[in-house]
Structure formats: C-alpha cells, structure tokens
Protein backbone atom coordinates (compact mmCIF):
# COMPACT_ATOMS: atom_id res chain seq x y z
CA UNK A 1 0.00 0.00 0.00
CA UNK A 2 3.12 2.19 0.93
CA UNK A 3 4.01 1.63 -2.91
CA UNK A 4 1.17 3.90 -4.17
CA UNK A 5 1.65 6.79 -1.86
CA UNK A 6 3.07 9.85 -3.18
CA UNK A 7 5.91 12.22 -0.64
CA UNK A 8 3.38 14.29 1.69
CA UNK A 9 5.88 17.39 1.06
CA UNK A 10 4.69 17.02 -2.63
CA UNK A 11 0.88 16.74 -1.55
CA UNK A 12 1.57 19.46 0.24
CA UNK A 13 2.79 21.21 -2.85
CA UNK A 14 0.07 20.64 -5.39
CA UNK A 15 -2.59 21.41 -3.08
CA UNK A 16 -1.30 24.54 -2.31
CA UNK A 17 -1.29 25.22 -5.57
CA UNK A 18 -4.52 24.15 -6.17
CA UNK A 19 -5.95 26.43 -3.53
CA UNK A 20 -3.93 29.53 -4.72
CA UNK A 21 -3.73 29.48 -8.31
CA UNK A 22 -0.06 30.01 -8.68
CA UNK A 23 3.32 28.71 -7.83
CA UNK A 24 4.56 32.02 -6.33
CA UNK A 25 1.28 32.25 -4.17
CA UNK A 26 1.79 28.70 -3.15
CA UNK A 27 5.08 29.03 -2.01
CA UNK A 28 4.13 32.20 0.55
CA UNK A 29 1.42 29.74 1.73
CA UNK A 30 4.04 27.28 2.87
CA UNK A 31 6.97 29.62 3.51
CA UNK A 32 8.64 27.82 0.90
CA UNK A 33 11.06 29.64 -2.35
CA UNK A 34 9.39 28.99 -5.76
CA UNK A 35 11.99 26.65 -6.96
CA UNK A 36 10.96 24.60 -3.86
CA UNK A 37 7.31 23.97 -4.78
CA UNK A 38 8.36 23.41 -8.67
CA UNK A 39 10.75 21.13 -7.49
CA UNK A 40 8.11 18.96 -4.90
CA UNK A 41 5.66 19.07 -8.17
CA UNK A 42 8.22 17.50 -10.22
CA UNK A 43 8.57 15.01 -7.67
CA UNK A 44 4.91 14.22 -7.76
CA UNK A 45 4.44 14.01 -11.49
CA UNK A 46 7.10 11.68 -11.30
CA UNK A 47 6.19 9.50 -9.00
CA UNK A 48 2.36 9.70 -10.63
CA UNK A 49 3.68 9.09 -13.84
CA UNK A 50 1.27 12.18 -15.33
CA UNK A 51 1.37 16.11 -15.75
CA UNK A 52 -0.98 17.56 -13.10
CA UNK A 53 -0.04 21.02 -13.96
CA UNK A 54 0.84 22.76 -17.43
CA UNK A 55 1.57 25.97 -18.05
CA UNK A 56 -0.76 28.67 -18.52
CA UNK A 57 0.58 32.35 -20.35
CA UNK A 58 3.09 33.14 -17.59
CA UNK A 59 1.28 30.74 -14.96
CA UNK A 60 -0.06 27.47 -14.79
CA UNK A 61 -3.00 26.02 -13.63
CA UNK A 62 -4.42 22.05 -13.19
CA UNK A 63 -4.87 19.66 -15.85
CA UNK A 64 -7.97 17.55 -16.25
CA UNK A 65 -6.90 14.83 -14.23
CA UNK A 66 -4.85 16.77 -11.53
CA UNK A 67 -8.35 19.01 -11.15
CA UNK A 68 -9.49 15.33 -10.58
CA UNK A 69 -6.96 14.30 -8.32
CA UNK A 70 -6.92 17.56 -5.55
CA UNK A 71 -10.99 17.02 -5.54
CA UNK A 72 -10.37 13.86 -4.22
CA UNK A 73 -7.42 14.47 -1.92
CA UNK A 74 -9.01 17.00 0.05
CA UNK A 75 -11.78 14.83 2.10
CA UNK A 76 -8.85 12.37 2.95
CA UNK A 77 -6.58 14.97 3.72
CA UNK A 78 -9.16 16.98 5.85
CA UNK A 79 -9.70 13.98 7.99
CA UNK A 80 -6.50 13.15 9.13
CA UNK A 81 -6.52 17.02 10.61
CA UNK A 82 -9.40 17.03 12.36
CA UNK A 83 -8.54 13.33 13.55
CA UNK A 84 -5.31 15.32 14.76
CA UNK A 85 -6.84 18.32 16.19
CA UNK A 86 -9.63 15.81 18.06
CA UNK A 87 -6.99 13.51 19.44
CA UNK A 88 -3.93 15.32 20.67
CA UNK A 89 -5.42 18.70 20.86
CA UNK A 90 -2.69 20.75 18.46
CA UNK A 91 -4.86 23.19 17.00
CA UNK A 92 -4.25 26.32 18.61
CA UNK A 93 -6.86 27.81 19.38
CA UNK A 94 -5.22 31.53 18.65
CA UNK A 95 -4.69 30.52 14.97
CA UNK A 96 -7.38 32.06 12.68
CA UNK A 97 -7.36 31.28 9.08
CA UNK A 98 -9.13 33.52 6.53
CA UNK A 99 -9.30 33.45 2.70
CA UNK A 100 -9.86 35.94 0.65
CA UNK A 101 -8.37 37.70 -3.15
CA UNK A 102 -5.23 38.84 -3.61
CA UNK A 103 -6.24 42.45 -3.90
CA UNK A 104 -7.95 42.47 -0.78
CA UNK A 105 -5.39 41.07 1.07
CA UNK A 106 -3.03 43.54 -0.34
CA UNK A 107 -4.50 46.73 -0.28
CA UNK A 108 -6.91 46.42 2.67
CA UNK A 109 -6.10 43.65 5.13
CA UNK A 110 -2.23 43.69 5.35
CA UNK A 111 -1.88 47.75 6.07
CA UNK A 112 -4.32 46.91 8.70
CA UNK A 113 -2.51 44.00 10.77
CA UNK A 114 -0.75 46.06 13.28
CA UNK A 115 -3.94 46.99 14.88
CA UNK A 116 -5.39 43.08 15.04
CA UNK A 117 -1.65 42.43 16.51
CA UNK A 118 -2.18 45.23 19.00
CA UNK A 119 -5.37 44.12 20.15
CA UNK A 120 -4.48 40.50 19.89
CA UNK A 121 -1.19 39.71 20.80
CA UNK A 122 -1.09 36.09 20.39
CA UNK A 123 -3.51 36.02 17.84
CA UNK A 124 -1.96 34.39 14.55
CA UNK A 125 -3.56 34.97 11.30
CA UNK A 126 -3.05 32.83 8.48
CA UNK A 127 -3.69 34.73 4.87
CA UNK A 128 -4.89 32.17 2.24
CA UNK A 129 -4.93 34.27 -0.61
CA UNK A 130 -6.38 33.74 -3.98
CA UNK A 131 -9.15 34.40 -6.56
CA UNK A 132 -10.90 30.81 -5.93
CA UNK A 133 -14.13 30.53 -3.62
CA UNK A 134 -12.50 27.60 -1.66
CA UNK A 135 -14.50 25.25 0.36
CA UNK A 136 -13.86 26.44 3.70
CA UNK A 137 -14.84 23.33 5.46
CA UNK A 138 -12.69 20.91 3.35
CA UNK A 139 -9.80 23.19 2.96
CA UNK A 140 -9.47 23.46 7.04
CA UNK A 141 -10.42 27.54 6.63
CA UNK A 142 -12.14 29.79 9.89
CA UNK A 143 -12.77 32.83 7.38
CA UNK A 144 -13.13 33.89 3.98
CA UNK A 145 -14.27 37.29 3.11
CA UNK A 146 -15.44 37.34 -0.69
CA UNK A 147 -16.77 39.81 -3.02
CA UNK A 148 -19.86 40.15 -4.36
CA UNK A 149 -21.13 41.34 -7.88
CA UNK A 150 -24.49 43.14 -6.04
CA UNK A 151 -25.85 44.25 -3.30
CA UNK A 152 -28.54 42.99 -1.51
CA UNK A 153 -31.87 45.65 -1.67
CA UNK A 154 -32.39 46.08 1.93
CA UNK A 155 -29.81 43.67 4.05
CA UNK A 156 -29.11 44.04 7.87
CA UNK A 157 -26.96 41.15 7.86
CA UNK A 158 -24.48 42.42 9.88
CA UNK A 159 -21.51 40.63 8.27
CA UNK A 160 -22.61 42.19 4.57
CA UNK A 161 -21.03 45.50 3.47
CA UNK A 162 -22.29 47.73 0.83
CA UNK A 163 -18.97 48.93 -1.36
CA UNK A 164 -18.85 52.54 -2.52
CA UNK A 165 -16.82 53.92 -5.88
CA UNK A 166 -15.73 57.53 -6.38
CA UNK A 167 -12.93 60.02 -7.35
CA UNK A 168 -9.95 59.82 -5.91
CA UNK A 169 -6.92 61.78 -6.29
CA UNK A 170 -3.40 63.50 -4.56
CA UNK A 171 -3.90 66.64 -2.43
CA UNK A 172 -1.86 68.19 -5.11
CA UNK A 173 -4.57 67.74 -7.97
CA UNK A 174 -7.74 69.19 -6.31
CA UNK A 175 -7.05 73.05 -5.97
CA UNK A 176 -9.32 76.16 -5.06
CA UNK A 177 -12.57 74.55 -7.46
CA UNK A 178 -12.56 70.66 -6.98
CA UNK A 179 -14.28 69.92 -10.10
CA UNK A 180 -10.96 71.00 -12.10
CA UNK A 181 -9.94 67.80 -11.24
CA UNK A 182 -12.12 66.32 -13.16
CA UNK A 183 -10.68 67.88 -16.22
CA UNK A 184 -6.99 66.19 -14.67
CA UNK A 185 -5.56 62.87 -16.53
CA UNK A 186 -8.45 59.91 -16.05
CA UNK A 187 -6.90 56.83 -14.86
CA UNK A 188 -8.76 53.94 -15.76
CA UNK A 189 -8.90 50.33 -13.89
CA UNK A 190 -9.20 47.96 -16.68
CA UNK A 191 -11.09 45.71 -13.59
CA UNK A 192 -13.96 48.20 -13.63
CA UNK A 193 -13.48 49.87 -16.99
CA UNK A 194 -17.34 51.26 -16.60
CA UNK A 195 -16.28 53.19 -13.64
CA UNK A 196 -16.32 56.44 -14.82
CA UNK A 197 -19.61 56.59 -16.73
CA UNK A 198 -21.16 55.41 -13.95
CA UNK A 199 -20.00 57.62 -11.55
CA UNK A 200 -20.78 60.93 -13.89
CA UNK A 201 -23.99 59.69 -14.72
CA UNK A 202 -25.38 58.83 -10.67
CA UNK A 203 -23.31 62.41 -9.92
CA UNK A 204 -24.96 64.32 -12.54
CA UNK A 205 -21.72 65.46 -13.70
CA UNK A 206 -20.17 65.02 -17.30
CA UNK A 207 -16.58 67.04 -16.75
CA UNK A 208 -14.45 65.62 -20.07
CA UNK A 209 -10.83 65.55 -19.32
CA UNK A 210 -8.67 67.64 -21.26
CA UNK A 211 -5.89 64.89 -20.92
CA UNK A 212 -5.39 62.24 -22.61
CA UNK A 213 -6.53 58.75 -20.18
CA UNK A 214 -4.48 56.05 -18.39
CA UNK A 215 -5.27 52.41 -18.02
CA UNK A 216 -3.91 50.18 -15.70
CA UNK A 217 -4.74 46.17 -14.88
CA UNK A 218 -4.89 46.39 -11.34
CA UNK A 219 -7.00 48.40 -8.39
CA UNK A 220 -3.36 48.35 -7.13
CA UNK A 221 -1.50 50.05 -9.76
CA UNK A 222 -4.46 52.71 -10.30
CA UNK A 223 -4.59 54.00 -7.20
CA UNK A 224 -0.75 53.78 -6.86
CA UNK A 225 -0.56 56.30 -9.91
CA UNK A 226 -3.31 58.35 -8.39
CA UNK A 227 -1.00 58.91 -5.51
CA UNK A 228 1.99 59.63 -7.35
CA UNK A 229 -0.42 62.90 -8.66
CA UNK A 230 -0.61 61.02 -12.11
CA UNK A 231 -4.60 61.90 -12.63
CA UNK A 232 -7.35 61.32 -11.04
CA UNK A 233 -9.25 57.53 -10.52
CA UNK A 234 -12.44 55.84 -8.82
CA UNK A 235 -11.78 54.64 -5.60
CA UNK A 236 -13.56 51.16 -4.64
CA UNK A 237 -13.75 50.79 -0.79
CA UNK A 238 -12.72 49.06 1.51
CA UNK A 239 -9.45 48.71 -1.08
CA UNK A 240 -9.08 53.01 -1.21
CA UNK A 241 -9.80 53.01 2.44
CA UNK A 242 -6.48 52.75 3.44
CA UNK A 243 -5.02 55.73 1.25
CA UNK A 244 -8.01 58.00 2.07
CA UNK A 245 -6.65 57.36 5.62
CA UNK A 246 -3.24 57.71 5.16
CA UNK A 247 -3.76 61.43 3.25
CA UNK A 248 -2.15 59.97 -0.06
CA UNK A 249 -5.53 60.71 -1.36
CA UNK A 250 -8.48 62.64 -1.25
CA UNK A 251 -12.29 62.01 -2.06
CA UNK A 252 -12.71 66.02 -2.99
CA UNK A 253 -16.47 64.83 -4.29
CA UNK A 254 -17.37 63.01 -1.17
CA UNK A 255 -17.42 59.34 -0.13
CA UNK A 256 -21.08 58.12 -1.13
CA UNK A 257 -20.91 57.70 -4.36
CA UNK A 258 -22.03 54.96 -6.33
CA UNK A 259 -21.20 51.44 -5.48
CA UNK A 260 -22.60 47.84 -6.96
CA UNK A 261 -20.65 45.27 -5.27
CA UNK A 262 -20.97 44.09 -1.46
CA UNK A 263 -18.35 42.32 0.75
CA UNK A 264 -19.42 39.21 2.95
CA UNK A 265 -17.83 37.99 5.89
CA UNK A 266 -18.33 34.25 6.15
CA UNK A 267 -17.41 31.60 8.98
CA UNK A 268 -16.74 28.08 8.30
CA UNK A 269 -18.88 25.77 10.21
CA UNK A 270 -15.82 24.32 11.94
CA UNK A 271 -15.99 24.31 15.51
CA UNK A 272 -13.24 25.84 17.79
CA UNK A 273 -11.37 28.45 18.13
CA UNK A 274 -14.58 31.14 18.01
CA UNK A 275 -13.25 33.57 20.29
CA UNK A 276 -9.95 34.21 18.12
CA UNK A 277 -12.21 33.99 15.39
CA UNK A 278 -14.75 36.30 16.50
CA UNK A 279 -11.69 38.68 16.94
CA UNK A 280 -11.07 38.72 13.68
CA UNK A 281 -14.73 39.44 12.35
CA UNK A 282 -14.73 42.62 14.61
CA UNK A 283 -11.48 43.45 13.14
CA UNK A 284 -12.58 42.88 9.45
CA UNK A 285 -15.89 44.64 10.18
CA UNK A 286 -14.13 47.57 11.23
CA UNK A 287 -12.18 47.47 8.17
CA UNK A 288 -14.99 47.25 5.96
CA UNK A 289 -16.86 49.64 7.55
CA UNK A 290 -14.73 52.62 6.42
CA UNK A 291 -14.27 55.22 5.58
C-alpha cells in the first residue's frame, strides 16, 4: 500500500497550488522559495507518472486529471486534521485562518494587521490568498471574506457591506474649485473599466478631461498612480480606504458615491477556536466599515 503513496511534502505542494492558483502564491502559503514547490511538483508528477499542472501564459493552472486528483485528496486529507486536532489537541486555538483575493489582502487587510496584533497579541492569522471561492470546510479555513457582484436591496446582515466607488486623487490635484480635477488625466482600472460613466452619470456630472486617459490592470497600480499625482481615478472601498486614511488621497467629491458590489464575511462551520475567530470578524468589520 506504501508503494502507491506519493511524498506528503509534494501533496503538500500541489494542493497549495490548487488552492492559490499560482506557484509564487503557493510558495508564501508554505513559507517555501518557488523553486521549492516546482521542485516537490516534479517530484509528484514523477512519481504519478502524469502532468498535473501545465503551463498557462506566464502561470499554470491544473490539468484535467490533476483538477481530478486535488478534488479527491481533500476529504482524505481533511480527515486526518481534524482526527489530529480531536486527538492530541494541536490546534491552537489563537490561529485564525481567513481566505480571501489577492487584492484584498493587499491593499486592505495587510496595512491593517498592526492593529489586530495590537489588540491580539497572540492572535496568529493565516492569509490564504487567492481568486478561488475555496471550500472552507474541506480546505481546514475559519474565514473567507469574498466579493460580491451586487448588493442585496435592503440587508441588515451584519456581516454584509455595501462597497462605494468615487474620485480619488493626490492633495496636489484638487485646488481652489474641486471639479478641475475632473478635467486632470483619467486613470482607468481595466477591472472596472465602466467606472467612470457610472459615476458621472449617478453624480450628474459630465466634466471631459482635457488629458489624454491612463489604463492600468490592477486596483493596485491605479490608485498607486493616483497617488503619485498622475490623474485622477475611482476609488472602490474598503481597497481606497487605506489611502483616504493615510492622506495619499483625497475624495474632494465626497465618499457616497455609487457602489454595486458588497463584501461578505463568512465563517466556516468548523468548531473551535470562536473567540480568536470572533476577533477577527470585529477586526474585518471595522475594516470594511470605512471610511
């Protein structure tokens, strides 16, 4: 039976990268280099005899069969933790682990961890990030904290947050008349390429810019440019939240503009660990609930 079973670091490996969607984001997960989880993959095809992974543009991403094979690894896998955790008691009960996108993570979450870590010393959070909707249950996840396309009419589910879009820029753009900078540089967020005409149309406003427009593939990159005073972009909260706070930009038309989208906090049904967890919702609450 021993024959037949692959080299857990390898398991480890692919899975990883089947819960990410990358190599790169796979190897954060495990605290691992890159070259390390390419070379426990290459382990694992060996030993399977079959490609589970093929590249992808400048990524790569499951084959048929290796889709195949981490569906069926992860009930297995899931009950040798629990097993674990029920027997000899080595889930900590401080350790929190929440999923959510990259973007999310990066702009919103991260430049908020010292005040979790203040509040929490021996809280530790685990960051699974990645643009999946992973089973929460089956993947051994507390938290995930996804987006969603629309917002419910009339919701007071208290772990739902309405998202809200509108101009941002640098101090330095907006001067004595705030709508000049509406005639500033547009910087466009090829995520939400609508952005614009749908903020001039719910504002009433239709200000053309008398400079040519930049676009950019990333919330992160726009609003990076808007604070290097390149022009002037749409904000999405809670992602803008933490430059609105910081004073690299400015909302010179106000903050209540527009938004379509909603962000949900959701809990696994796993049991355990609910105070450290409930820490976290607070925290992410407060997050979300700005500015």
């Amino acid at each position: 039976m021993t024959r037949s079973l692959p080299p857990f670091p390898a398991l480890q490996a692919f899975l990883a990268v089947a819960r990410t969607g990358g190599i790169r984001s796979a190897g954060r997960e495990l605290n691992v280099t890159d070259s390390a989880v390419s070379h426990q993959l290459r382990k694992l095809e060996d030993h399977l005899g079959a490609p589970v992974l093929e590249r992808s543009g400048r990524g790569v991403r499951l084959t048929a069969i290796g889709r195949q094979y981490a569906a069926a690894l992860e009930a297995p896998l899931r009950q040798i933790a629990d097993a674990t955790d029920q027997l000899f008691g080595l889930r900590n009960e401080t350790d929190v682990t929440l999923t959510t996108a990259p973007v999310v993570a990066s702009l919103a979450l991260i430049p908020n961890l010292p005040q979790l870590e203040a509040a929490h010393p021996k809280l530790i959070l685990h960051l699974v990030t990645t643009p999946r909707q992973l089973d929460l249950d089956a993947n051994g996840i507390d938290l995930a904290l996804r987006y969603e396309a629309s917002t419910p009419a009339a919701s007071d589910d208290p772990l739902i947050f309405p998202e809200y879009a509108f101009p941002v820029c640098a101090p330095s753009i907006v001067g004595q008349k705030p709508y000049d900078a509406l005639r500033k540089r547009r910087l466009l967020n090829a995520a939400h390429p609508e952005d614009w005409e749908k903020w001039e149309r719910e504002a009433g406003q239709n200000h053309a810019s008398t400079e040519p427009s930049m676009r950019f593939d990333s919330s992160e990159m726009t609003l990076g440019a808007a604070a290097q005073g390149m022009g002037i972009a749409i904000g999405r909260t809670p992602l803008v939240n933490e430059h609105l706070a910081s004073g690299r930009l400015v909302a010179p038309f106000g903050t209540g503009a527009f938004g379509e989208g909603s962000y949900r906090i959701i809990p696994s049904p796993r049991v355990g660990n609910r105070g450290s967890r409930a820490a976290v919702i607070d925290w992410l609450r407060d997050i979300l609930s700005q500015p």
